[in-house]
C-alpha atoms as a PDB file:
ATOM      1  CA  UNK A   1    -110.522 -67.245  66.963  1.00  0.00           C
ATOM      2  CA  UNK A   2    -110.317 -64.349  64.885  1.00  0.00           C
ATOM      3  CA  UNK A   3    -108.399 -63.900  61.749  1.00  0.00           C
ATOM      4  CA  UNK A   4    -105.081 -62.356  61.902  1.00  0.00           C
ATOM      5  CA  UNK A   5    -105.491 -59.620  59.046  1.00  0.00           C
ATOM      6  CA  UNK A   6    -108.229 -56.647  58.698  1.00  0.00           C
ATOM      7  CA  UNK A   7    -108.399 -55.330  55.559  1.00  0.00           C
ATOM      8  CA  UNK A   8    -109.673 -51.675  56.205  1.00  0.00           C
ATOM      9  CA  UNK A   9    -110.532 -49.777  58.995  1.00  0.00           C
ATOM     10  CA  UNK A  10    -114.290 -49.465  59.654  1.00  0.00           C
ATOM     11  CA  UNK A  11    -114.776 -46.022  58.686  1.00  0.00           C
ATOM     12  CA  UNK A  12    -116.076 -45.324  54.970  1.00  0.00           C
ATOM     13  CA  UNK A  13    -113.857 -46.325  52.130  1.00  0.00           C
ATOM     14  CA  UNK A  14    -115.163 -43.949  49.295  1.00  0.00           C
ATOM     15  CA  UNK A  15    -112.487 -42.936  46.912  1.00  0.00           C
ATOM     16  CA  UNK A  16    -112.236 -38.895  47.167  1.00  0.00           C
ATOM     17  CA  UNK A  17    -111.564 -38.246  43.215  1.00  0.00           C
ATOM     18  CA  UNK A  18    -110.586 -40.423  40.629  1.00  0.00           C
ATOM     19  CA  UNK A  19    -107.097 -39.677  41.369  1.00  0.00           C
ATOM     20  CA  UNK A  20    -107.071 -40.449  44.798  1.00  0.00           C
ATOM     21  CA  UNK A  21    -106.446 -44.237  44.213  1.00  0.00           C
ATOM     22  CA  UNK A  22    -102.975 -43.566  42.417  1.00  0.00           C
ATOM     23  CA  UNK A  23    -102.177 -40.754  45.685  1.00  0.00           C
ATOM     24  CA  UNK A  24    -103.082 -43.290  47.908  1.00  0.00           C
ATOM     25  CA  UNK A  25    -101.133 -46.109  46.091  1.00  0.00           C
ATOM     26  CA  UNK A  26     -98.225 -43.514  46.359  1.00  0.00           C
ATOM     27  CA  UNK A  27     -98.894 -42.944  49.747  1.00  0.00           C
ATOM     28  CA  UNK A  28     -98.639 -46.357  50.698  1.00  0.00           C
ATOM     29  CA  UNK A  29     -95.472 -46.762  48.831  1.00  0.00           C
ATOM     30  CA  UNK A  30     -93.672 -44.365  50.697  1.00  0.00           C
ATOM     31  CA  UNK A  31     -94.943 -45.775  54.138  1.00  0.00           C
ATOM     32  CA  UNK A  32     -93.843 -49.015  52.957  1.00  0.00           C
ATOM     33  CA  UNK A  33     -90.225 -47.600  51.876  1.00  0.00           C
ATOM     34  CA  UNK A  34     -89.894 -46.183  55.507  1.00  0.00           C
ATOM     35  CA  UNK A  35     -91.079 -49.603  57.090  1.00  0.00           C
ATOM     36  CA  UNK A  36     -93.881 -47.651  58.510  1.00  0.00           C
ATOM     37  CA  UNK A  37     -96.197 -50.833  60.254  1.00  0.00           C
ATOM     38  CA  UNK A  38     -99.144 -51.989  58.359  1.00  0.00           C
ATOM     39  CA  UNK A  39    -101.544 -49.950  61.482  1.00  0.00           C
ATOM     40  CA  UNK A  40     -99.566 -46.588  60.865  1.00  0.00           C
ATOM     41  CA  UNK A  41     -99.874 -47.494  56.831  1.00  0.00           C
ATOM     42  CA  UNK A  42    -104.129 -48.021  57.482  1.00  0.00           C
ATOM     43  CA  UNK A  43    -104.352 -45.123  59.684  1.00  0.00           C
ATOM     44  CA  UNK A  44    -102.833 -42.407  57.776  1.00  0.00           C
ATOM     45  CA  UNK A  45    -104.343 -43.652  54.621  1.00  0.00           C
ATOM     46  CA  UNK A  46    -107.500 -42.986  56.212  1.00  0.00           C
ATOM     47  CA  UNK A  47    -107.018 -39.757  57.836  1.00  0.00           C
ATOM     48  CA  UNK A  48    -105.468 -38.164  54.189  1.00  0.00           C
ATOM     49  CA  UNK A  49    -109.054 -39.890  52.474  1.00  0.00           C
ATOM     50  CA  UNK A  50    -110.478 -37.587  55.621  1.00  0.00           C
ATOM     51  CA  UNK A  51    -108.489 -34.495  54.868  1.00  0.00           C
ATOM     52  CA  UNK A  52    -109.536 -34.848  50.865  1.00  0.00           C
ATOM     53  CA  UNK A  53    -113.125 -35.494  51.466  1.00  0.00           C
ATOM     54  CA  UNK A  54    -113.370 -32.899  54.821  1.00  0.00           C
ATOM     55  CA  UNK A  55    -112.562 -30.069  51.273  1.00  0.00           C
ATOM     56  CA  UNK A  56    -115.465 -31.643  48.585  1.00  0.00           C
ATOM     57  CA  UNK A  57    -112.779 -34.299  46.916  1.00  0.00           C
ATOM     58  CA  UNK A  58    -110.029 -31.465  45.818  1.00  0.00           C
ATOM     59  CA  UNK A  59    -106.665 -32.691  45.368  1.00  0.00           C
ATOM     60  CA  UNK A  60    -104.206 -31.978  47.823  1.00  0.00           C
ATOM     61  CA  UNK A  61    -101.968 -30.165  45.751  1.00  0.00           C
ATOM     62  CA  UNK A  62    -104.292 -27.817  45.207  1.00  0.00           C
ATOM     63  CA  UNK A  63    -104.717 -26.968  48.755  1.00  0.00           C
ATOM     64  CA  UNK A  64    -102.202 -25.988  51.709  1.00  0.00           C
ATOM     65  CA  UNK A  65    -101.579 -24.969  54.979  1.00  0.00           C
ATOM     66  CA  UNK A  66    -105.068 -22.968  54.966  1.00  0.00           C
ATOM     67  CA  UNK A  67    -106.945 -26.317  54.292  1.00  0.00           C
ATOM     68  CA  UNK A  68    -105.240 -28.050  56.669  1.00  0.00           C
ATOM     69  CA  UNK A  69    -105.672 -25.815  59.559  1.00  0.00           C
ATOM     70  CA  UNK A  70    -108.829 -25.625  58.509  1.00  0.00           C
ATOM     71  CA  UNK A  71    -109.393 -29.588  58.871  1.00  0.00           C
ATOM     72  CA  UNK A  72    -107.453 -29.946  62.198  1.00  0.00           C
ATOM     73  CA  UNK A  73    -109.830 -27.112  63.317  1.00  0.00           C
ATOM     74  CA  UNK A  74    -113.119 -29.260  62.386  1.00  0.00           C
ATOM     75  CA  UNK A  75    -111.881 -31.990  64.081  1.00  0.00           C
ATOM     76  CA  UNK A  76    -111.095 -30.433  67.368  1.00  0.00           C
ATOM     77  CA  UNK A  77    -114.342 -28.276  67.567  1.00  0.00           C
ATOM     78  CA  UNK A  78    -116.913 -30.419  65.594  1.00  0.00           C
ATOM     79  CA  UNK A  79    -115.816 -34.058  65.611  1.00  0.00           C
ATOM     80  CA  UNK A  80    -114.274 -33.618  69.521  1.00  0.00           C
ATOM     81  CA  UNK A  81    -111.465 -35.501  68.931  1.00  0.00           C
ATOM     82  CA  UNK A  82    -108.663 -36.132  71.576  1.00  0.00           C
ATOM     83  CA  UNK A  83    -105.549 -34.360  71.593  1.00  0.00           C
ATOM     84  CA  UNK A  84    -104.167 -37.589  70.232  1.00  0.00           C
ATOM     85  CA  UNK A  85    -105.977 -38.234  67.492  1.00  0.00           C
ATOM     86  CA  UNK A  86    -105.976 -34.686  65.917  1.00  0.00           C
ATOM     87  CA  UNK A  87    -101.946 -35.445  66.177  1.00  0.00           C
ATOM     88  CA  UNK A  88    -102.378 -38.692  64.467  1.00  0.00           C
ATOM     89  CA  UNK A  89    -104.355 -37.251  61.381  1.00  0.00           C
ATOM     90  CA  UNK A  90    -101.963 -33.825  61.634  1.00  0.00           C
ATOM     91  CA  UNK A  91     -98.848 -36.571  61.377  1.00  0.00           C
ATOM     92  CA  UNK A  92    -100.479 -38.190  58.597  1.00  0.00           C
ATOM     93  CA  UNK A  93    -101.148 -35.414  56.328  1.00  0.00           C
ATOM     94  CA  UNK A  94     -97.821 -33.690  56.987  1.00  0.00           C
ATOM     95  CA  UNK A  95     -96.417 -37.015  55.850  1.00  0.00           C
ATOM     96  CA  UNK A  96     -97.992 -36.889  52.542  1.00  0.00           C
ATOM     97  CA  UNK A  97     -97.122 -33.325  52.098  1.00  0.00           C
ATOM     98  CA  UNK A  98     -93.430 -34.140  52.655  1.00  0.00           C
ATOM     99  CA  UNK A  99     -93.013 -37.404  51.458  1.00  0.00           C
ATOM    100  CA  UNK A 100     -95.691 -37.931  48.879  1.00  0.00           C
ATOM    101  CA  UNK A 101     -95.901 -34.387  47.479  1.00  0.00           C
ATOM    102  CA  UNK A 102     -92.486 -32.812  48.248  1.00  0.00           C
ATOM    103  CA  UNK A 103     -94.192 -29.677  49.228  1.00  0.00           C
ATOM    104  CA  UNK A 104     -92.755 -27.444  52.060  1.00  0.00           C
ATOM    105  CA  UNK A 105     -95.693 -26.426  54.589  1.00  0.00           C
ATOM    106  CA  UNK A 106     -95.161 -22.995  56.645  1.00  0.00           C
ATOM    107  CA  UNK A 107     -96.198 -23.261  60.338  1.00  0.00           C
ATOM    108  CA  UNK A 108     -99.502 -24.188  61.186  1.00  0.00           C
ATOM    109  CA  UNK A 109    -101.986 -22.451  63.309  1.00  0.00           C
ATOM    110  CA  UNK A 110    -105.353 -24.408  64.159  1.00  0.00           C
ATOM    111  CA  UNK A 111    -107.358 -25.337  67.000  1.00  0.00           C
ATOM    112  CA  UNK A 112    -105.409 -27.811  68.652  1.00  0.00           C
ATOM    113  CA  UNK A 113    -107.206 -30.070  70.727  1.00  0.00           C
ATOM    114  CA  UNK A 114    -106.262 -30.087  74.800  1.00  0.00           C
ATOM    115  CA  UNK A 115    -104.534 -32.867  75.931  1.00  0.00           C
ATOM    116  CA  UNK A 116    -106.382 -34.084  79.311  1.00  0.00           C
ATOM    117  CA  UNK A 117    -103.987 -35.173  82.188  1.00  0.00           C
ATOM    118  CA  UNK A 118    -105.592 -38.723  82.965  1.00  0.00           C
ATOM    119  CA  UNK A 119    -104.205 -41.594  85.394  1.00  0.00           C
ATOM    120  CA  UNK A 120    -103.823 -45.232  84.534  1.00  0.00           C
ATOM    121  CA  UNK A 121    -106.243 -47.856  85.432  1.00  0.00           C
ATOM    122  CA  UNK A 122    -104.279 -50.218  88.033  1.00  0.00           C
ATOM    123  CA  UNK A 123    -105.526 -53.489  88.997  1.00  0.00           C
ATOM    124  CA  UNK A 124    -104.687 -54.660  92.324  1.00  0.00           C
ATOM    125  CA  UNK A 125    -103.411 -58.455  92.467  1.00  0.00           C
ATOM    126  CA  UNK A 126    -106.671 -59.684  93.669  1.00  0.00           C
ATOM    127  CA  UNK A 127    -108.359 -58.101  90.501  1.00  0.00           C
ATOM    128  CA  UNK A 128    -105.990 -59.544  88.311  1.00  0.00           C
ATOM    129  CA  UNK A 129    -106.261 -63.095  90.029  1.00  0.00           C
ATOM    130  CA  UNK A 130    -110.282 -62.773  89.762  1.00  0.00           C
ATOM    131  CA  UNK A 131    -109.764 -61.221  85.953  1.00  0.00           C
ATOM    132  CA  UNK A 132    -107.215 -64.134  84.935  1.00  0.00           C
ATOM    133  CA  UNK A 133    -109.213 -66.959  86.749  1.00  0.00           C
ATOM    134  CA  UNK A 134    -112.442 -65.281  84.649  1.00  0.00           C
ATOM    135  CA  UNK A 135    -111.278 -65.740  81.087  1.00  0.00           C
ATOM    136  CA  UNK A 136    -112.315 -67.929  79.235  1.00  0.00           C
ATOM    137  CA  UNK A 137    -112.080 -69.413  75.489  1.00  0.00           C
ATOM    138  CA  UNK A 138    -109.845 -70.528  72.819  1.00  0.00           C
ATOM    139  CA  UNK A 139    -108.658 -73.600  75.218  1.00  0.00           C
ATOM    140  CA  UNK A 140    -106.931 -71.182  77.756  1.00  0.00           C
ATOM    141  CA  UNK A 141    -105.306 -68.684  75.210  1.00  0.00           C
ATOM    142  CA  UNK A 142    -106.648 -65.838  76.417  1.00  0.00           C
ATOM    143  CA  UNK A 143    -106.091 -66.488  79.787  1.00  0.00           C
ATOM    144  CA  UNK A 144    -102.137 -67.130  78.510  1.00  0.00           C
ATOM    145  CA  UNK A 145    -101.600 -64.248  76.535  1.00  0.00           C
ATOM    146  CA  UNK A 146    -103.403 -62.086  79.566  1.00  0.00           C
ATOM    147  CA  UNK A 147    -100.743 -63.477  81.846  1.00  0.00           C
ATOM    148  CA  UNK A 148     -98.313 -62.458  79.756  1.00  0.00           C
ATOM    149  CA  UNK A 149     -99.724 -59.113  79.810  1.00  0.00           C
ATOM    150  CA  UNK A 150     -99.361 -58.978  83.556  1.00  0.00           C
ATOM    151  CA  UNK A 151     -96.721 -60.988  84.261  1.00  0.00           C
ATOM    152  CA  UNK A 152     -93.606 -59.898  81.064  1.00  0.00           C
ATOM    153  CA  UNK A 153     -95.953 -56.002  80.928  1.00  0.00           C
ATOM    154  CA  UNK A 154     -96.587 -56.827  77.100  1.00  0.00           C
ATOM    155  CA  UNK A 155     -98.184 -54.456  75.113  1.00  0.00           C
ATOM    156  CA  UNK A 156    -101.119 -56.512  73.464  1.00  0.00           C
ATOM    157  CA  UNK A 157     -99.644 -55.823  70.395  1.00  0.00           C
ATOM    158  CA  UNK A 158     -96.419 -57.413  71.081  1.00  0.00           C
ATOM    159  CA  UNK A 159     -98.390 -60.521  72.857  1.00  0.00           C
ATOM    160  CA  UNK A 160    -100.284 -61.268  69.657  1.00  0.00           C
ATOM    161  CA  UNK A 161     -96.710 -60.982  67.475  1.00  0.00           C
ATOM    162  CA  UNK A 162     -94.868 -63.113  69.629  1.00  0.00           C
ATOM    163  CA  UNK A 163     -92.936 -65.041  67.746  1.00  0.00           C
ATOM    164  CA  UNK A 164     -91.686 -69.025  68.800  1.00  0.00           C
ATOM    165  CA  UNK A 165     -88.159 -68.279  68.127  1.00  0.00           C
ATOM    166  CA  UNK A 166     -88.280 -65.265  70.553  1.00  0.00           C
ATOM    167  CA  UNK A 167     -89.721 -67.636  74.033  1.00  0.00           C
ATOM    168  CA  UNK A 168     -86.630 -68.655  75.631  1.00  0.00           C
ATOM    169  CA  UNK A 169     -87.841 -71.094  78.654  1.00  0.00           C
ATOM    170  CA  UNK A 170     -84.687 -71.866  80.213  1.00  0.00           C
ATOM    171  CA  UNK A 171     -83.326 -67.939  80.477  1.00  0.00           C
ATOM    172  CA  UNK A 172     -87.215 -67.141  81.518  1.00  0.00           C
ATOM    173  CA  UNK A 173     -87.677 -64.268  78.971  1.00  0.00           C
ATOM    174  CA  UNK A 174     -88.727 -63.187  76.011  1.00  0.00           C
ATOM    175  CA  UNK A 175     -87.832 -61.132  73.120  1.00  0.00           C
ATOM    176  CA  UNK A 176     -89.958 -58.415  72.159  1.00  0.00           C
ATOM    177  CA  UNK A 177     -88.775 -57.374  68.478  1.00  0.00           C
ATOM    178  CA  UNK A 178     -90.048 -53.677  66.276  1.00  0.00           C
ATOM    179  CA  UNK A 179     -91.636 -52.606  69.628  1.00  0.00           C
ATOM    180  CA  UNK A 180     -92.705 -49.374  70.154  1.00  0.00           C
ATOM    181  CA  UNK A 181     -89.819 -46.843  68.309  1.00  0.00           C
ATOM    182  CA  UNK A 182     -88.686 -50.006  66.553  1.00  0.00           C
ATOM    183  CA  UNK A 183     -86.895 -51.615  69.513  1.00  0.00           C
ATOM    184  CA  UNK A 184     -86.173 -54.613  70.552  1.00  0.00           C
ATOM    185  CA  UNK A 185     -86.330 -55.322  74.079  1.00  0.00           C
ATOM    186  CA  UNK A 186     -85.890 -58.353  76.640  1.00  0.00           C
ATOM    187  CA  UNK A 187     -88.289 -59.073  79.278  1.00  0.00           C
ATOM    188  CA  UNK A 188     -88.876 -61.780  82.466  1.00  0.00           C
ATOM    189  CA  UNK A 189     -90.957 -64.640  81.684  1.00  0.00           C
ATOM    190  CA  UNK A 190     -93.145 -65.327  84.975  1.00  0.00           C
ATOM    191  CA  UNK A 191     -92.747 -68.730  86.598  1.00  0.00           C
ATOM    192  CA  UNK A 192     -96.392 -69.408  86.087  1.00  0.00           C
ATOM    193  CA  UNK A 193     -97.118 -68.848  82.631  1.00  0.00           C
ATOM    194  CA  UNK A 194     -93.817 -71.303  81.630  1.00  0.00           C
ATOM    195  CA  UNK A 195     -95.726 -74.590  82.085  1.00  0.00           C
ATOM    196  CA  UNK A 196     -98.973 -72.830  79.548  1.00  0.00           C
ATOM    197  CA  UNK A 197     -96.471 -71.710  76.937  1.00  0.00           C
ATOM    198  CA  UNK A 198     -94.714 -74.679  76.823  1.00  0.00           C
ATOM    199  CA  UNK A 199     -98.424 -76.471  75.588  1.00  0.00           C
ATOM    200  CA  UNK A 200     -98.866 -74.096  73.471  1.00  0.00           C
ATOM    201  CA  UNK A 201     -95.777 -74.405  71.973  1.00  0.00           C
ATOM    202  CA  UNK A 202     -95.796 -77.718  71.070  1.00  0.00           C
ATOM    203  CA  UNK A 203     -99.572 -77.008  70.113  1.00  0.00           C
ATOM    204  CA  UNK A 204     -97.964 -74.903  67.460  1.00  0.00           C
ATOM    205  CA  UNK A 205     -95.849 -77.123  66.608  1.00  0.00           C
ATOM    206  CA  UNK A 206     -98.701 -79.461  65.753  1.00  0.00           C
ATOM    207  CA  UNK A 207    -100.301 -76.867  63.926  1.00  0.00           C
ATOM    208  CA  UNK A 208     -97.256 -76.603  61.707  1.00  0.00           C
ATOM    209  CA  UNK A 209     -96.758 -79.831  60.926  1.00  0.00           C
ATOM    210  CA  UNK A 210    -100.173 -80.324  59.512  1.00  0.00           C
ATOM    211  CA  UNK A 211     -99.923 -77.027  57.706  1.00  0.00           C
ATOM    212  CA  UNK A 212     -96.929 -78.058  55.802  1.00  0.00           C
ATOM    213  CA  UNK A 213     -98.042 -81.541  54.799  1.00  0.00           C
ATOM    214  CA  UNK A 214    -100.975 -79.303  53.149  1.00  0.00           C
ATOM    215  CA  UNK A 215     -99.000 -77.270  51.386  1.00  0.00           C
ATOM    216  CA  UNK A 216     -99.474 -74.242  53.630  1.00  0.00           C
ATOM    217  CA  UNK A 217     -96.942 -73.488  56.852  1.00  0.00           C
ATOM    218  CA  UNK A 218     -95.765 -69.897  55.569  1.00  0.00           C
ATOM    219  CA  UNK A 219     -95.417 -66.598  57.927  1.00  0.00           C
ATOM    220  CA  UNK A 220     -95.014 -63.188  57.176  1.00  0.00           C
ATOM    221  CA  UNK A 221     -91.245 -62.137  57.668  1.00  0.00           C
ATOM    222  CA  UNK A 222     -90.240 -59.019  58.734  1.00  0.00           C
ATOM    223  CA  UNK A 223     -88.303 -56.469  55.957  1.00  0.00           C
ATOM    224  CA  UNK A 224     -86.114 -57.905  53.702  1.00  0.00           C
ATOM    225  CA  UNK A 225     -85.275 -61.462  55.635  1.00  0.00           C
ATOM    226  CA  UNK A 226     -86.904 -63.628  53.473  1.00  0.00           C
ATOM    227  CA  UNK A 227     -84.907 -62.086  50.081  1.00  0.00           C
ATOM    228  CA  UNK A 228     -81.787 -63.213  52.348  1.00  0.00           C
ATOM    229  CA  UNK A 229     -83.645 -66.212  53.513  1.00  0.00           C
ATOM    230  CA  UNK A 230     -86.644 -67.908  51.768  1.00  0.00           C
ATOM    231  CA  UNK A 231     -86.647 -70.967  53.733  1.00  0.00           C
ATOM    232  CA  UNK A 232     -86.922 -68.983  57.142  1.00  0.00           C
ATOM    233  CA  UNK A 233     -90.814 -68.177  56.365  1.00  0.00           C
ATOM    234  CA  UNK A 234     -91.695 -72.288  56.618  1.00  0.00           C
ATOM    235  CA  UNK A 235     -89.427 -72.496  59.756  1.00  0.00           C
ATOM    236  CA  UNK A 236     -91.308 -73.365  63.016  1.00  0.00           C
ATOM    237  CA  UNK A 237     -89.304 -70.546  64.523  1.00  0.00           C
ATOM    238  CA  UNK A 238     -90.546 -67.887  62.688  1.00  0.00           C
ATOM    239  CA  UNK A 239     -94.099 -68.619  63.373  1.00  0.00           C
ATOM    240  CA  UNK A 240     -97.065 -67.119  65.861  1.00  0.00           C
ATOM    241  CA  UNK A 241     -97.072 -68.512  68.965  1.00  0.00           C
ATOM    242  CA  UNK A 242    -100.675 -67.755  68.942  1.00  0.00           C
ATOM    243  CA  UNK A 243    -101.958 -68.597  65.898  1.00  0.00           C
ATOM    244  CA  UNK A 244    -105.092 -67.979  64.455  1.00  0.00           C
ATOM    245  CA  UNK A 245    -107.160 -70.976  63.684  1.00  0.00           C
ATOM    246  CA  UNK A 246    -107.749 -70.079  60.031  1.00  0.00           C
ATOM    247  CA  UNK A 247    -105.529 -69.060  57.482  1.00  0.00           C
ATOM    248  CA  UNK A 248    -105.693 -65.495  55.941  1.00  0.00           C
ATOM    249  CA  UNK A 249    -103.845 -63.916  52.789  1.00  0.00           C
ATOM    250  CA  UNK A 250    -101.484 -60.551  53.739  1.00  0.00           C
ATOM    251  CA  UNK A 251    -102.914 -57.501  53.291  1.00  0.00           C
ATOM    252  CA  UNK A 252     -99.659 -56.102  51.625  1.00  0.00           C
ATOM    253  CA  UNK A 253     -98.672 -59.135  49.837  1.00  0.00           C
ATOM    254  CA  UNK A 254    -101.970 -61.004  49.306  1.00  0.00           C
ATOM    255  CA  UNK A 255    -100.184 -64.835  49.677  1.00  0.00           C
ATOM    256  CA  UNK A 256    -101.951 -66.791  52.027  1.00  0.00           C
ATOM    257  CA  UNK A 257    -100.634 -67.816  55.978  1.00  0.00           C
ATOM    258  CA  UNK A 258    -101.301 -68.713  58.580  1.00  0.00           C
ATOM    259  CA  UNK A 259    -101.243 -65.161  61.039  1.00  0.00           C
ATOM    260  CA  UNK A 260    -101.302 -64.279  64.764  1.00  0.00           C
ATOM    261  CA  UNK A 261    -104.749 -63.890  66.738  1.00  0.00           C
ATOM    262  CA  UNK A 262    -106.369 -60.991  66.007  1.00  0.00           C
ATOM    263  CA  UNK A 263    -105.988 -58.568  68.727  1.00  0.00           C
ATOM    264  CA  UNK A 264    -109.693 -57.068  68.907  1.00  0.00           C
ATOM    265  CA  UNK A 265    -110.844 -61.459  69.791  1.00  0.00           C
ATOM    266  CA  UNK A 266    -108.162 -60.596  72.740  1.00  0.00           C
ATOM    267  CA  UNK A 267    -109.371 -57.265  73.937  1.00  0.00           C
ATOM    268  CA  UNK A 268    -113.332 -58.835  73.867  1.00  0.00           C
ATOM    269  CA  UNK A 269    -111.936 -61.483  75.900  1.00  0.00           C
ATOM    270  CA  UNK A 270    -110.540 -59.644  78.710  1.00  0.00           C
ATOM    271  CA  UNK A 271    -113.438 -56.825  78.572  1.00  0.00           C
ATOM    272  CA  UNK A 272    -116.043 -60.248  79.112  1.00  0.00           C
ATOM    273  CA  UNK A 273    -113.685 -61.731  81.856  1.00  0.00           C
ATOM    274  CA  UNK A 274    -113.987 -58.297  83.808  1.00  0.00           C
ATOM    275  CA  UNK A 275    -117.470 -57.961  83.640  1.00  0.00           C
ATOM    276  CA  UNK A 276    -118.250 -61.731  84.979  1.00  0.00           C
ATOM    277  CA  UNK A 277    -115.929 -60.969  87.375  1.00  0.00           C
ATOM    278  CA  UNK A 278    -117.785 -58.300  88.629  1.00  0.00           C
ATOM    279  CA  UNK A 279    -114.626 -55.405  88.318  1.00  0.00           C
ATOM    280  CA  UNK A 280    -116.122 -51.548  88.053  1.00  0.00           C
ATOM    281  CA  UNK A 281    -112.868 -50.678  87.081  1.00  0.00           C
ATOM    282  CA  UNK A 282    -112.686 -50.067  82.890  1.00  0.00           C
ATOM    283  CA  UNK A 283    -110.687 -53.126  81.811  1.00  0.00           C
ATOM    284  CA  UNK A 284    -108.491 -53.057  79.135  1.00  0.00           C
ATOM    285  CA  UNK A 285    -105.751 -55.194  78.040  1.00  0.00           C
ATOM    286  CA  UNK A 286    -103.339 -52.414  78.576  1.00  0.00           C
ATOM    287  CA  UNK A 287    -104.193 -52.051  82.046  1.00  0.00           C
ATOM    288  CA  UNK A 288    -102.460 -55.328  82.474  1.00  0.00           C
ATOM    289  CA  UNK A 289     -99.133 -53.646  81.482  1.00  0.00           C
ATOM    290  CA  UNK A 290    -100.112 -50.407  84.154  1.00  0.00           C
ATOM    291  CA  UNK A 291    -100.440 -53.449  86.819  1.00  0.00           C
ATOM    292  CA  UNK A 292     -96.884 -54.780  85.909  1.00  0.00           C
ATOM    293  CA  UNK A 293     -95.726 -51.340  86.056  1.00  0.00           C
END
């Protein structure tokens, strides 16, 4: 298994200027005020590192709309990015500007990138039966948290964050909580996958047990629960359902827990399970959620 936390992204982490550090700290902080997640917080830090080393290292108060059109320009006709992405690193620069800087931008006008009109990948229910009955390791996680996929349409995302307090197996649902748009949401817990979480419930239980007789047994909790309640972080409630087997400190906090699976040990999972299984479709864990759609 995978550890839960990734400290940086995988592109380069060169500091622009000596000041950059502080602006990034600053950055962060404001991200952090707005309970942006800890992915938004990595990905906009990285795309405003981009932006400063895309102009040779100048500070970003010393540049403007100009620089910035000139950036999302690069990226569309040199680096070939989707429409997506140039949106992501436009979002994440704007967000300095405004929040960081307290500068007011005028309109932009770059090259935008096109946005392509693309259909899902849909499995059919054979090709999830094959794809299910295909994965394999971690004792028959995977193959859980891919049902869970299918059968509740879970983001993988929300799979890995499921927490035990939110698996209710007599209603047959679950609670999704800070979905996408920071919702929470309900949704049907298949019949099938009841008998598989219940094991790996009291699996987790287990786990918890052991971690607290070592002086360990502490999650992450969301906000500003555990300054209301301290106690809830060691409660076997408030834990992963699918834990990862090692413990890991917090990125933002640096104390060490024990964290959910890591979500790129799930997505090589299911991209192994559909190649053994012989699918020519391109398998990804979200196309579980287009197949419960």
């Amino acid at each position: 298994m995978a550890l839960g936390y990734r400290y940086a992204p995988s592109q380069s982490t060169n500091a622009p200027t000596h000041q950059s550090p502080r602006l990034l700290d600053r950055l962060r902080q404001a991200l952090r005020t707005k309970h942006y997640a800890y992915r938004t917080e990595q990905t906009y830090v990285y795309w405003v590192r981009r932006f400063i080393l895309h102009h040779g290292k100048r500070h970003p108060r010393e540049m403007g709309a100009p620089e910035i059109e000139a950036f999302l320009s690069h990226l569309a006709v040199a680096g070939r990015v989707s429409a997506s992405t140039q949106t992501q690193a436009l979002c994440a620069v704007l967000f300095l500007y405004k929040h960081v800087l307290r500068i007011d931008l005028p309109a932009l006008d770059a090259v935008r990138a096109r946005r392509p009109k693309r259909l899902p990948v849909v499995l059919s229910r054979s090709e999830v039966r094959h794809l299910l009955h295909a994965v394999n390791g971690s004792h028959g996680v995977y193959r859980l948290m891919a049902g869970l996929m299918y059968g509740s349409g879970l983001r993988l995302m929300e799979c890995c964050r499921l927490r035990v307090k939110d698996v209710d197996l007599e209603r047959r649902q679950l609670i999704v909580r800070e979905a996408k748009g920071d919702k929470d949401r309900a949704v049907p817990l298949a019949n099938a996958s009841c008998d598989a979480l219940r094991r790996q419930i009291a699996w987790r239980a287990e786990l918890h047990e052991l971690d607290l007789k070592n002086g360990q047994g502490r999650a992450e909790l969301p906000t500003a629960l555990e300054r209301k309640c301290p106690s809830a972080a060691y409660q076997l409630g408030w834990q992963f359902v699918f834990a990862s087997d090692r413990l890991s400190r917090c990125p933002r906090t640096g104390r060490p827990g024990r964290h959910h699976l890591h979500e790129s040990a799930v997505g090589a999972a299911i991209s192994k399970a559909a190649h053994s299984s012989g699918l020519r479709k391109r398998v990804t864990c979200h196309a579980l959620r287009h197949a419960y759609a």
